[in-house]
N, C-alpha and C. Protein backbone atom coordinates (compact mmCIF):
# COMPACT_ATOMS: atom_id res chain seq x y z
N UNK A 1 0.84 -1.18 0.00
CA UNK A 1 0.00 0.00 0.00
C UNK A 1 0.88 1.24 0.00
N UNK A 2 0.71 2.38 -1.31
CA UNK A 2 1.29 4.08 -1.10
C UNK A 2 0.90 4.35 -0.02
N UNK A 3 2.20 5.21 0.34
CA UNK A 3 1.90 5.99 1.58
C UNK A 3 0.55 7.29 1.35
N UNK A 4 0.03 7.87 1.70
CA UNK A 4 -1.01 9.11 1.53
C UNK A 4 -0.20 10.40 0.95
N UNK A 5 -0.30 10.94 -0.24
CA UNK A 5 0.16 11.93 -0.52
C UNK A 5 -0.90 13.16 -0.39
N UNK A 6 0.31 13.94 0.03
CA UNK A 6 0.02 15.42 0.60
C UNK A 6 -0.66 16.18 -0.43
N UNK A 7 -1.60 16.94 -0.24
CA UNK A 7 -1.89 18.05 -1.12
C UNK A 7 -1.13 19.45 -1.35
N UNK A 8 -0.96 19.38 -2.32
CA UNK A 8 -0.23 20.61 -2.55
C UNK A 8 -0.85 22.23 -2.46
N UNK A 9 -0.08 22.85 -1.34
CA UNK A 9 -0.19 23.80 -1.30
C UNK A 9 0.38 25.18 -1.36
N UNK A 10 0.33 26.04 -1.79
CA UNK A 10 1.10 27.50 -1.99
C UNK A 10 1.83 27.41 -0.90
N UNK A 11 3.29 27.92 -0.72
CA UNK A 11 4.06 28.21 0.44
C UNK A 11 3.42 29.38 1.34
N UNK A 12 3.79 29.03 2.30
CA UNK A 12 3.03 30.62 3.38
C UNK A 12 3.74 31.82 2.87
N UNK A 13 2.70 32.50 3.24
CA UNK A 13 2.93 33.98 2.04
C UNK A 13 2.51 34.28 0.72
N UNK A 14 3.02 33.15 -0.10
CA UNK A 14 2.79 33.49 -1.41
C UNK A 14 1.17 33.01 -1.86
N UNK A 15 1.13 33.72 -3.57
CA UNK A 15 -0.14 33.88 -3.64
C UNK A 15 -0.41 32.85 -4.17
N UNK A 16 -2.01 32.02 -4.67
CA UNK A 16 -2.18 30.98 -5.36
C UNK A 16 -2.19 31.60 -6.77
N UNK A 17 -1.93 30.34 -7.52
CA UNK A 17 -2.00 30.81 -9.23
C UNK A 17 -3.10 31.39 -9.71
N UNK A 18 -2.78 32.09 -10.60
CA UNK A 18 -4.32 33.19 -11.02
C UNK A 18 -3.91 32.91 -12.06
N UNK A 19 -4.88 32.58 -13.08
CA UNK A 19 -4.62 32.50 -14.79
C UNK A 19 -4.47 33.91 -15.24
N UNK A 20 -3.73 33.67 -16.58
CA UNK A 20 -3.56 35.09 -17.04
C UNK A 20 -4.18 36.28 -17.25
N UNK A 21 -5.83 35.86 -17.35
CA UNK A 21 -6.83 36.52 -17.65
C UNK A 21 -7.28 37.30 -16.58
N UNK A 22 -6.71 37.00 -15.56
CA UNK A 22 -7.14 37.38 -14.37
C UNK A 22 -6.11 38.76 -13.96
N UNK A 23 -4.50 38.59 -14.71
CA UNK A 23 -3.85 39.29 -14.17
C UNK A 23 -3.57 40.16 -15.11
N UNK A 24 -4.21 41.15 -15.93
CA UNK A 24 -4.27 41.43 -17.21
C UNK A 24 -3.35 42.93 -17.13
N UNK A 25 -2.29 43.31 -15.89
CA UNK A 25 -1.21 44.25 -15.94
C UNK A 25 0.28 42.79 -16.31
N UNK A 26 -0.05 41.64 -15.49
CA UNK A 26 0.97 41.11 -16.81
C UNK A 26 0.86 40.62 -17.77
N UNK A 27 -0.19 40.58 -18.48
CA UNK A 27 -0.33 40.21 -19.79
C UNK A 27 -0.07 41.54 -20.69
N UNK A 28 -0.50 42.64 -20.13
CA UNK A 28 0.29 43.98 -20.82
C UNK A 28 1.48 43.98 -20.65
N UNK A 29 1.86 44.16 -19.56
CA UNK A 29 3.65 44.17 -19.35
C UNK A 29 4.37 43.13 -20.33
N UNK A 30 3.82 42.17 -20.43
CA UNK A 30 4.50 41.16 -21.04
C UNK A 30 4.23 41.04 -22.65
N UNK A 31 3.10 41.30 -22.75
CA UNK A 31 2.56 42.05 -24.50
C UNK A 31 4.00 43.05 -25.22
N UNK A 32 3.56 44.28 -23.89
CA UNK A 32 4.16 45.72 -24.32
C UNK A 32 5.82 45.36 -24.29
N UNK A 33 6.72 44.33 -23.77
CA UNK A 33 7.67 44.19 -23.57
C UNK A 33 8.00 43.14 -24.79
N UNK A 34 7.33 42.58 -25.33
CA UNK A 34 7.47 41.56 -26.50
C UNK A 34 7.47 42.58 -27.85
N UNK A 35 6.29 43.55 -27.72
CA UNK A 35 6.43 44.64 -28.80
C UNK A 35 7.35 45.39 -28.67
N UNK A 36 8.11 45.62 -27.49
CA UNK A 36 9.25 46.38 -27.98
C UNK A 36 10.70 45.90 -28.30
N UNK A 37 10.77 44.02 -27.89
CA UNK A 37 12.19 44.02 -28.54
C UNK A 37 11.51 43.53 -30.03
N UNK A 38 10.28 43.49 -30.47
CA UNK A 38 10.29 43.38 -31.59
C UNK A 38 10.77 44.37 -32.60
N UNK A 39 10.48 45.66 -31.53
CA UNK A 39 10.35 46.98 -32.29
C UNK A 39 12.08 46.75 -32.71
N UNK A 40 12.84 46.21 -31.84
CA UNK A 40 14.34 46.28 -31.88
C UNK A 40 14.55 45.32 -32.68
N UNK A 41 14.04 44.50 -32.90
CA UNK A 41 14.97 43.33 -33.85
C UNK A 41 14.57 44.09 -35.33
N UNK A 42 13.09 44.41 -35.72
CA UNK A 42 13.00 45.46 -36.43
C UNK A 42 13.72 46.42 -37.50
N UNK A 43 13.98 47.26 -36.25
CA UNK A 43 14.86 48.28 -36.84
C UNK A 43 16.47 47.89 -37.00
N UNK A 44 16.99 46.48 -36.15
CA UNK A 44 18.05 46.03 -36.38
C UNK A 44 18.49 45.46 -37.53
N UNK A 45 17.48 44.95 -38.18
CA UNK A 45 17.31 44.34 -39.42
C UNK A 45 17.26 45.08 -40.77
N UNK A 46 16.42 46.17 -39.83
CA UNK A 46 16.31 47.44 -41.29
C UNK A 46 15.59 46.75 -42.69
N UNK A 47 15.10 47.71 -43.17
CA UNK A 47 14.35 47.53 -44.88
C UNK A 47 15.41 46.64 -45.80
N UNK A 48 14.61 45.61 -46.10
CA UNK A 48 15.15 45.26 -46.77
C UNK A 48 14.98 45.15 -48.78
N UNK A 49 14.69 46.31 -48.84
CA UNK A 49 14.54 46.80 -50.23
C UNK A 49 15.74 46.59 -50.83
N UNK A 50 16.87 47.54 -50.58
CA UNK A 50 17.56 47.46 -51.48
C UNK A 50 19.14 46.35 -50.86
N UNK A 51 18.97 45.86 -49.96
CA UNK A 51 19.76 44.63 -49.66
C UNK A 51 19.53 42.97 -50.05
N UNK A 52 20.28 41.94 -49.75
CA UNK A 52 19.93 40.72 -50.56
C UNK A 52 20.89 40.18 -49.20
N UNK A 53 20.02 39.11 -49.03
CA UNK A 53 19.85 38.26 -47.44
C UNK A 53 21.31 38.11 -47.46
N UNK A 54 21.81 38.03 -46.38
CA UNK A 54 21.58 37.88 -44.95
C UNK A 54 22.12 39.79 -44.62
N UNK A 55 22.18 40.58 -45.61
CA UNK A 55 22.78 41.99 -45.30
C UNK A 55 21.69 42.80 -44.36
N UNK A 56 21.82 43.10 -43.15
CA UNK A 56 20.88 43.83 -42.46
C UNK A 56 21.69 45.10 -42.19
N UNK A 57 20.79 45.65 -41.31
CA UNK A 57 21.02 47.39 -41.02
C UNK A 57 22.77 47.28 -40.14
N UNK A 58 22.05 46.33 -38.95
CA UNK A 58 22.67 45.65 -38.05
C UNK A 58 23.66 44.51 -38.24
N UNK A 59 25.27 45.05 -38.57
CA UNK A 59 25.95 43.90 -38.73
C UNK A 59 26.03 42.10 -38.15
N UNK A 60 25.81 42.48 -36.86
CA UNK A 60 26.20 41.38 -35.70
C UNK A 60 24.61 40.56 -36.52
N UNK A 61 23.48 41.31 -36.89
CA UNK A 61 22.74 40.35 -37.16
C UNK A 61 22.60 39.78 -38.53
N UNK A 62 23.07 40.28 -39.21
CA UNK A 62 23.37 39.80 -40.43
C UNK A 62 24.43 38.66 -40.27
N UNK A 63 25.06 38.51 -39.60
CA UNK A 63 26.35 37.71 -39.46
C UNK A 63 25.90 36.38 -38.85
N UNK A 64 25.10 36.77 -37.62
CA UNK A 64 24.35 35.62 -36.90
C UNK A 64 23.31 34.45 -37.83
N UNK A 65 22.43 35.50 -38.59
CA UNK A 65 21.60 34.72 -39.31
C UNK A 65 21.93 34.16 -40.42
N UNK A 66 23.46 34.90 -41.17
CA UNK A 66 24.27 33.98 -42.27
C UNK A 66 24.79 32.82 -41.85
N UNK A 67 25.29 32.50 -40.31
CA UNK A 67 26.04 31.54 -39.59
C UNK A 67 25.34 30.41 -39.97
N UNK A 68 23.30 30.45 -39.44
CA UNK A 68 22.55 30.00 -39.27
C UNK A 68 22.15 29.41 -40.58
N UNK A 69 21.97 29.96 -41.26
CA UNK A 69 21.59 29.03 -42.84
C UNK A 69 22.36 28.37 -42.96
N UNK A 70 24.24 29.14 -42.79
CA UNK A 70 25.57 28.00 -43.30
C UNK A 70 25.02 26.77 -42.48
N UNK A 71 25.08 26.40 -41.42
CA UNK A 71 24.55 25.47 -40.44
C UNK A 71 23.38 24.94 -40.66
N UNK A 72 22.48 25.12 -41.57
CA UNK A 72 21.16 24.71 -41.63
C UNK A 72 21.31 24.25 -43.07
N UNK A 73 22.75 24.60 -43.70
CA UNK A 73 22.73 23.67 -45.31
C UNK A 73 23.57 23.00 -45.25
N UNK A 74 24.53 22.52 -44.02
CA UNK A 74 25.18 21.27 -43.37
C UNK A 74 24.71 20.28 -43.20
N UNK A 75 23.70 20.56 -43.02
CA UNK A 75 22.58 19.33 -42.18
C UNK A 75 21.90 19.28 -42.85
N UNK A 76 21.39 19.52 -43.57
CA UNK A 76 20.35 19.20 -44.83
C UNK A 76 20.36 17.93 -45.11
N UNK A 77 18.90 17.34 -45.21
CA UNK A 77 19.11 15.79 -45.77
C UNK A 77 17.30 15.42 -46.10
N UNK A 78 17.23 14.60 -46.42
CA UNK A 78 15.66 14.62 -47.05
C UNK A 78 15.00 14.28 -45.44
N UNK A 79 15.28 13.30 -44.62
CA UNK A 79 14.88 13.11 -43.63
C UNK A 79 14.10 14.65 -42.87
N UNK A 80 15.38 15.97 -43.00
CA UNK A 80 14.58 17.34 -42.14
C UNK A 80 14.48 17.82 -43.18
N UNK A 81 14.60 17.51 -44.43
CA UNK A 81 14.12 18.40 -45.12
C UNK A 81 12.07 18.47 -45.14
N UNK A 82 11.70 16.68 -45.43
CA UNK A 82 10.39 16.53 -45.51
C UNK A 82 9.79 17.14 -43.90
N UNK A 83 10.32 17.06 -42.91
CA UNK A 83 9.74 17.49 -41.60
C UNK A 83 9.95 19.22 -41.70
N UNK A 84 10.30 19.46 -42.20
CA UNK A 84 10.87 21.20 -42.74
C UNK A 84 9.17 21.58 -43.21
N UNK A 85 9.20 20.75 -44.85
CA UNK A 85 7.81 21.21 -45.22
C UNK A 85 6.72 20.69 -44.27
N UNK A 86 7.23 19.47 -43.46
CA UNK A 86 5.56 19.72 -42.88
C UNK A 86 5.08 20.50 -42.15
N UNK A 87 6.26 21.13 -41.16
CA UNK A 87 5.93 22.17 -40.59
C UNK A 87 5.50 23.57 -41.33
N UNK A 88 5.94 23.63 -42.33
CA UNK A 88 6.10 24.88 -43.69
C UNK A 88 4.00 24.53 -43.82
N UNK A 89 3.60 23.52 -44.02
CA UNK A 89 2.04 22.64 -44.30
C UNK A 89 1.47 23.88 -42.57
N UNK A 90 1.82 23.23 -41.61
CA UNK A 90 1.05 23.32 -40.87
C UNK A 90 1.42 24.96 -39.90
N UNK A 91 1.96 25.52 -40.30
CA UNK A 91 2.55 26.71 -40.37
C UNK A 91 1.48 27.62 -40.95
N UNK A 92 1.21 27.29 -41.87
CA UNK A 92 0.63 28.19 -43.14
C UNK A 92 -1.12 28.17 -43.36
N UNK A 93 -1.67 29.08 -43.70
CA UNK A 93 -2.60 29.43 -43.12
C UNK A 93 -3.99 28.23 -43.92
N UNK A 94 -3.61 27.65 -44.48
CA UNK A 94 -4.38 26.38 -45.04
C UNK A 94 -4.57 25.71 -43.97
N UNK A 95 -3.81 25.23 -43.08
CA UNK A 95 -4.08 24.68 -42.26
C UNK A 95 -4.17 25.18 -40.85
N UNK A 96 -3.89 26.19 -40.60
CA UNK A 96 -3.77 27.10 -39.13
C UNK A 96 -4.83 27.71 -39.49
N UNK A 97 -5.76 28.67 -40.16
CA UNK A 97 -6.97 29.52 -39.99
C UNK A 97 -7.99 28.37 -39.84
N UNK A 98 -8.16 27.38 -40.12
CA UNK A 98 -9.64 26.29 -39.94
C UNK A 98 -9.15 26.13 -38.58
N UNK A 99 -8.13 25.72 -38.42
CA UNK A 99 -7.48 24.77 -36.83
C UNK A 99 -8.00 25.91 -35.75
N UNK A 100 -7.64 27.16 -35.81
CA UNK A 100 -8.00 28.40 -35.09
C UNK A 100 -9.35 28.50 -34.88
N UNK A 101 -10.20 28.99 -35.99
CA UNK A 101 -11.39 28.78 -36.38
C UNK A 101 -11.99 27.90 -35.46
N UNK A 102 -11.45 26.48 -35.59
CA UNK A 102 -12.09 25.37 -34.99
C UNK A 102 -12.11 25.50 -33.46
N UNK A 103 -10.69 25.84 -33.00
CA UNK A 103 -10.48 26.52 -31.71
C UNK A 103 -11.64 27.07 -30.87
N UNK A 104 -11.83 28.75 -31.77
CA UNK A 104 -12.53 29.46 -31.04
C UNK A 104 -13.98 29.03 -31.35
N UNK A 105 -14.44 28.09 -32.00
CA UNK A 105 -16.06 27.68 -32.28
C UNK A 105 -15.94 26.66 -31.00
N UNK A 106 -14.73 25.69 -30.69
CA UNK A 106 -15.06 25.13 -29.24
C UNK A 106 -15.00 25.95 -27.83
N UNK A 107 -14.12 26.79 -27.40
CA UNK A 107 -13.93 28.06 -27.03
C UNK A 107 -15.46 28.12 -26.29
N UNK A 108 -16.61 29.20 -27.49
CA UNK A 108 -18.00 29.22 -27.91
C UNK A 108 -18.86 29.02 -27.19
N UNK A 109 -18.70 27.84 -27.93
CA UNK A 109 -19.83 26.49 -28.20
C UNK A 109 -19.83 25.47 -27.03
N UNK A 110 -18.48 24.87 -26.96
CA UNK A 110 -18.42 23.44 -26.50
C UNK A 110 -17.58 24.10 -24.98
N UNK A 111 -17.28 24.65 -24.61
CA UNK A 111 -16.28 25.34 -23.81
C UNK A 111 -16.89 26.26 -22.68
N UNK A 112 -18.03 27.37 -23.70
CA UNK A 112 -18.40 28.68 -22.85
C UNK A 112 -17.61 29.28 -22.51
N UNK A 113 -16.34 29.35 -22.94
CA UNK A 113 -15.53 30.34 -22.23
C UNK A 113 -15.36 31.62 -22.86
N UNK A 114 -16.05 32.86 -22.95
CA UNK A 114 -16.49 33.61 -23.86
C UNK A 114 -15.18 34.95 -23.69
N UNK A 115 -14.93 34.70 -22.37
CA UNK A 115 -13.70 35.72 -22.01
C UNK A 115 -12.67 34.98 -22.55
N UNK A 116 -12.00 33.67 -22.68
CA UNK A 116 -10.90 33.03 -23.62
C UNK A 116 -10.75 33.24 -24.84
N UNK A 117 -12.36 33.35 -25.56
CA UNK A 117 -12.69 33.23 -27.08
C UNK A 117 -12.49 34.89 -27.19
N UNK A 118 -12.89 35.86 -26.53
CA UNK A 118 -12.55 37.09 -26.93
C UNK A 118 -10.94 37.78 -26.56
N UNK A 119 -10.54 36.71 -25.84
CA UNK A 119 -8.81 37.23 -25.68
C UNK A 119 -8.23 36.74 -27.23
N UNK A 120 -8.30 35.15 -26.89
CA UNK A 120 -7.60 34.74 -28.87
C UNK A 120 -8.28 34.94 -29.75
N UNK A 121 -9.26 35.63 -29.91
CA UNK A 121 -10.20 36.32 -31.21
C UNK A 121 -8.93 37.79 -31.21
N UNK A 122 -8.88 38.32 -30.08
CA UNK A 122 -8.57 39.52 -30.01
C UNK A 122 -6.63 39.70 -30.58
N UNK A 123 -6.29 38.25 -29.94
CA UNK A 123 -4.77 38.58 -30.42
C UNK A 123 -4.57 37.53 -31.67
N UNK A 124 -5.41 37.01 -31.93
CA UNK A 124 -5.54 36.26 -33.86
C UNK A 124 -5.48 37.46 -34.87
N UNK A 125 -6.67 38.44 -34.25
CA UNK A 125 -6.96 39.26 -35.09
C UNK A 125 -5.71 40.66 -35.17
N UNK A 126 -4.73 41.21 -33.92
CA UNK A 126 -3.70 42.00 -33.72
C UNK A 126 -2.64 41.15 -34.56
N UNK A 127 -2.25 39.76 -34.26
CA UNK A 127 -0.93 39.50 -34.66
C UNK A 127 -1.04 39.29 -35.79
N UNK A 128 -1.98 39.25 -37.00
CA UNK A 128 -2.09 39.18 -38.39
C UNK A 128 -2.39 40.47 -38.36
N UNK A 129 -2.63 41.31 -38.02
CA UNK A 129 -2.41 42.35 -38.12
C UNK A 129 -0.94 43.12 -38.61
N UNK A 130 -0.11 42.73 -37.31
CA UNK A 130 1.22 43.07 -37.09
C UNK A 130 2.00 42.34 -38.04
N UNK A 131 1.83 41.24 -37.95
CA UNK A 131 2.48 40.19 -38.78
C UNK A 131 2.63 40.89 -40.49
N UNK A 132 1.07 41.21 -40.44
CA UNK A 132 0.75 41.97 -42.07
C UNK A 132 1.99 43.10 -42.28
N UNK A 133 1.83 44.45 -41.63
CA UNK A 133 2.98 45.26 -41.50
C UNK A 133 3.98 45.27 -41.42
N UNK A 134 4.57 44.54 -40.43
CA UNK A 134 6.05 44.15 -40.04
C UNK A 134 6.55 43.32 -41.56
N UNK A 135 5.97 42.72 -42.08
CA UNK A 135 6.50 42.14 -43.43
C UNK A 135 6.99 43.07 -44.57
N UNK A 136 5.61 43.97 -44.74
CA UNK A 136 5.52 44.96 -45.85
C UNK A 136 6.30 45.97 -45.57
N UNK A 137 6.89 46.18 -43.64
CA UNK A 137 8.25 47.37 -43.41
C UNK A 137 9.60 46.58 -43.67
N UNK A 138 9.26 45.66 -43.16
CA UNK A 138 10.56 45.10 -43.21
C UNK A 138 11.07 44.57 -45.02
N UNK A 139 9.91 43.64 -45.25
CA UNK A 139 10.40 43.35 -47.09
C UNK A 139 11.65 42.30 -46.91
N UNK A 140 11.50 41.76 -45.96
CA UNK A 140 13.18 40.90 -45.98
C UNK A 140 13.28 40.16 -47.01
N UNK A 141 14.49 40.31 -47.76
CA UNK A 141 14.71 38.94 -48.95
C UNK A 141 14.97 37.94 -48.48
N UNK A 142 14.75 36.85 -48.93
CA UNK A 142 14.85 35.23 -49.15
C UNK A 142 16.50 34.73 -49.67
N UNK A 143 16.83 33.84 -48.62
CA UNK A 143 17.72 32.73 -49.48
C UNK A 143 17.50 32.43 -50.61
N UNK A 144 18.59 32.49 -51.09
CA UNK A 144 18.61 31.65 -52.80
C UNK A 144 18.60 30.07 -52.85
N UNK A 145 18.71 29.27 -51.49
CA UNK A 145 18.48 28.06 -51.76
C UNK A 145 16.81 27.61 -50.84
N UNK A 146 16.12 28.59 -51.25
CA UNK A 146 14.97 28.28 -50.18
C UNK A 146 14.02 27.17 -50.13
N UNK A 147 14.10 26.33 -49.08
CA UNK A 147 13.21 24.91 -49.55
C UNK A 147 11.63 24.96 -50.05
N UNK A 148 11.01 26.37 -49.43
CA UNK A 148 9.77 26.35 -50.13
C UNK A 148 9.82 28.17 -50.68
N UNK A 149 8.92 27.97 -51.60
CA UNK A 149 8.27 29.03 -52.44
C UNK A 149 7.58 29.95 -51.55
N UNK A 150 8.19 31.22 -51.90
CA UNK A 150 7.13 32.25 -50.34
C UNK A 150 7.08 33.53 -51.07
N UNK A 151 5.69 34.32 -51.03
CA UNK A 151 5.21 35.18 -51.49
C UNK A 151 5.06 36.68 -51.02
């Protein structure tokens, strides 16, 4: 026979867990702090109009992310290459907008959780947002050996 295990409880003092929804100065803090080293990788990267990959604004990062391809066409082999595209499959919005979709209709429907469904309604709808912009400022060029086709 197990011995009786203890229930777990918060240490004295500290607080019990509160879901995020509950604590919605760190879900800003932590939002507003994600948007701003974005804002930095960003502008580190700089427009990439009239440059051709891996040349950024920012040397050290141009250098880092050239390292990274050299290293990522070392290892190349059909084995990560096919797990490459499937992720490239399930990445891409053929299959991520229904999956989402499907999400927030259980969320809804099957769930009731109407404050969950209006948080990821709310940041589905911001980060394709952002996502949209940040592309069209940034314009980054593509590898010349790129495993899939991107628009």
């Amino acid at each position: 026979m197990s011995p009786p295990t203890e229930s777990i409880r918060p240490a004295e003092g500290s607080r019990p867990h509160q879901p995020l929804l509950h604590r919605p100065y760190f879900g800003l803090t932590s939002g507003l702090a994600l948007l701003g080293a974005t804002a930095v990788l960003v502008f580190a990267v700089g427009s990439q109009t009239q440059r051709v990959a891996p040349d950024t604004a920012f040397a050290p990062i141009g250098q880092l992310d050239g390292a990274a391809f050299d290293a990522m066409q070392q290892v190349r082999n059909p084995g990560l290459t096919f797990f490459a595209r499937v992720l490239n499959i399930v990445g891409g919005g053929a299959f991520n907008i229904p999956f989402r979709a499907l999400a927030l209709l259980a969320l809804v429907f099957v769930l009731r959780r109407y404050r969950h469904a209006i948080a990821f309604a709310a940041t589905w709808l911001v980060s394709e947002i952002l996502l949209t912009v940040l592309k069209y400022a940034v314009g980054r060029a593509r590898p010349s050996a790129s495993l899939v086709t991107t628009g």
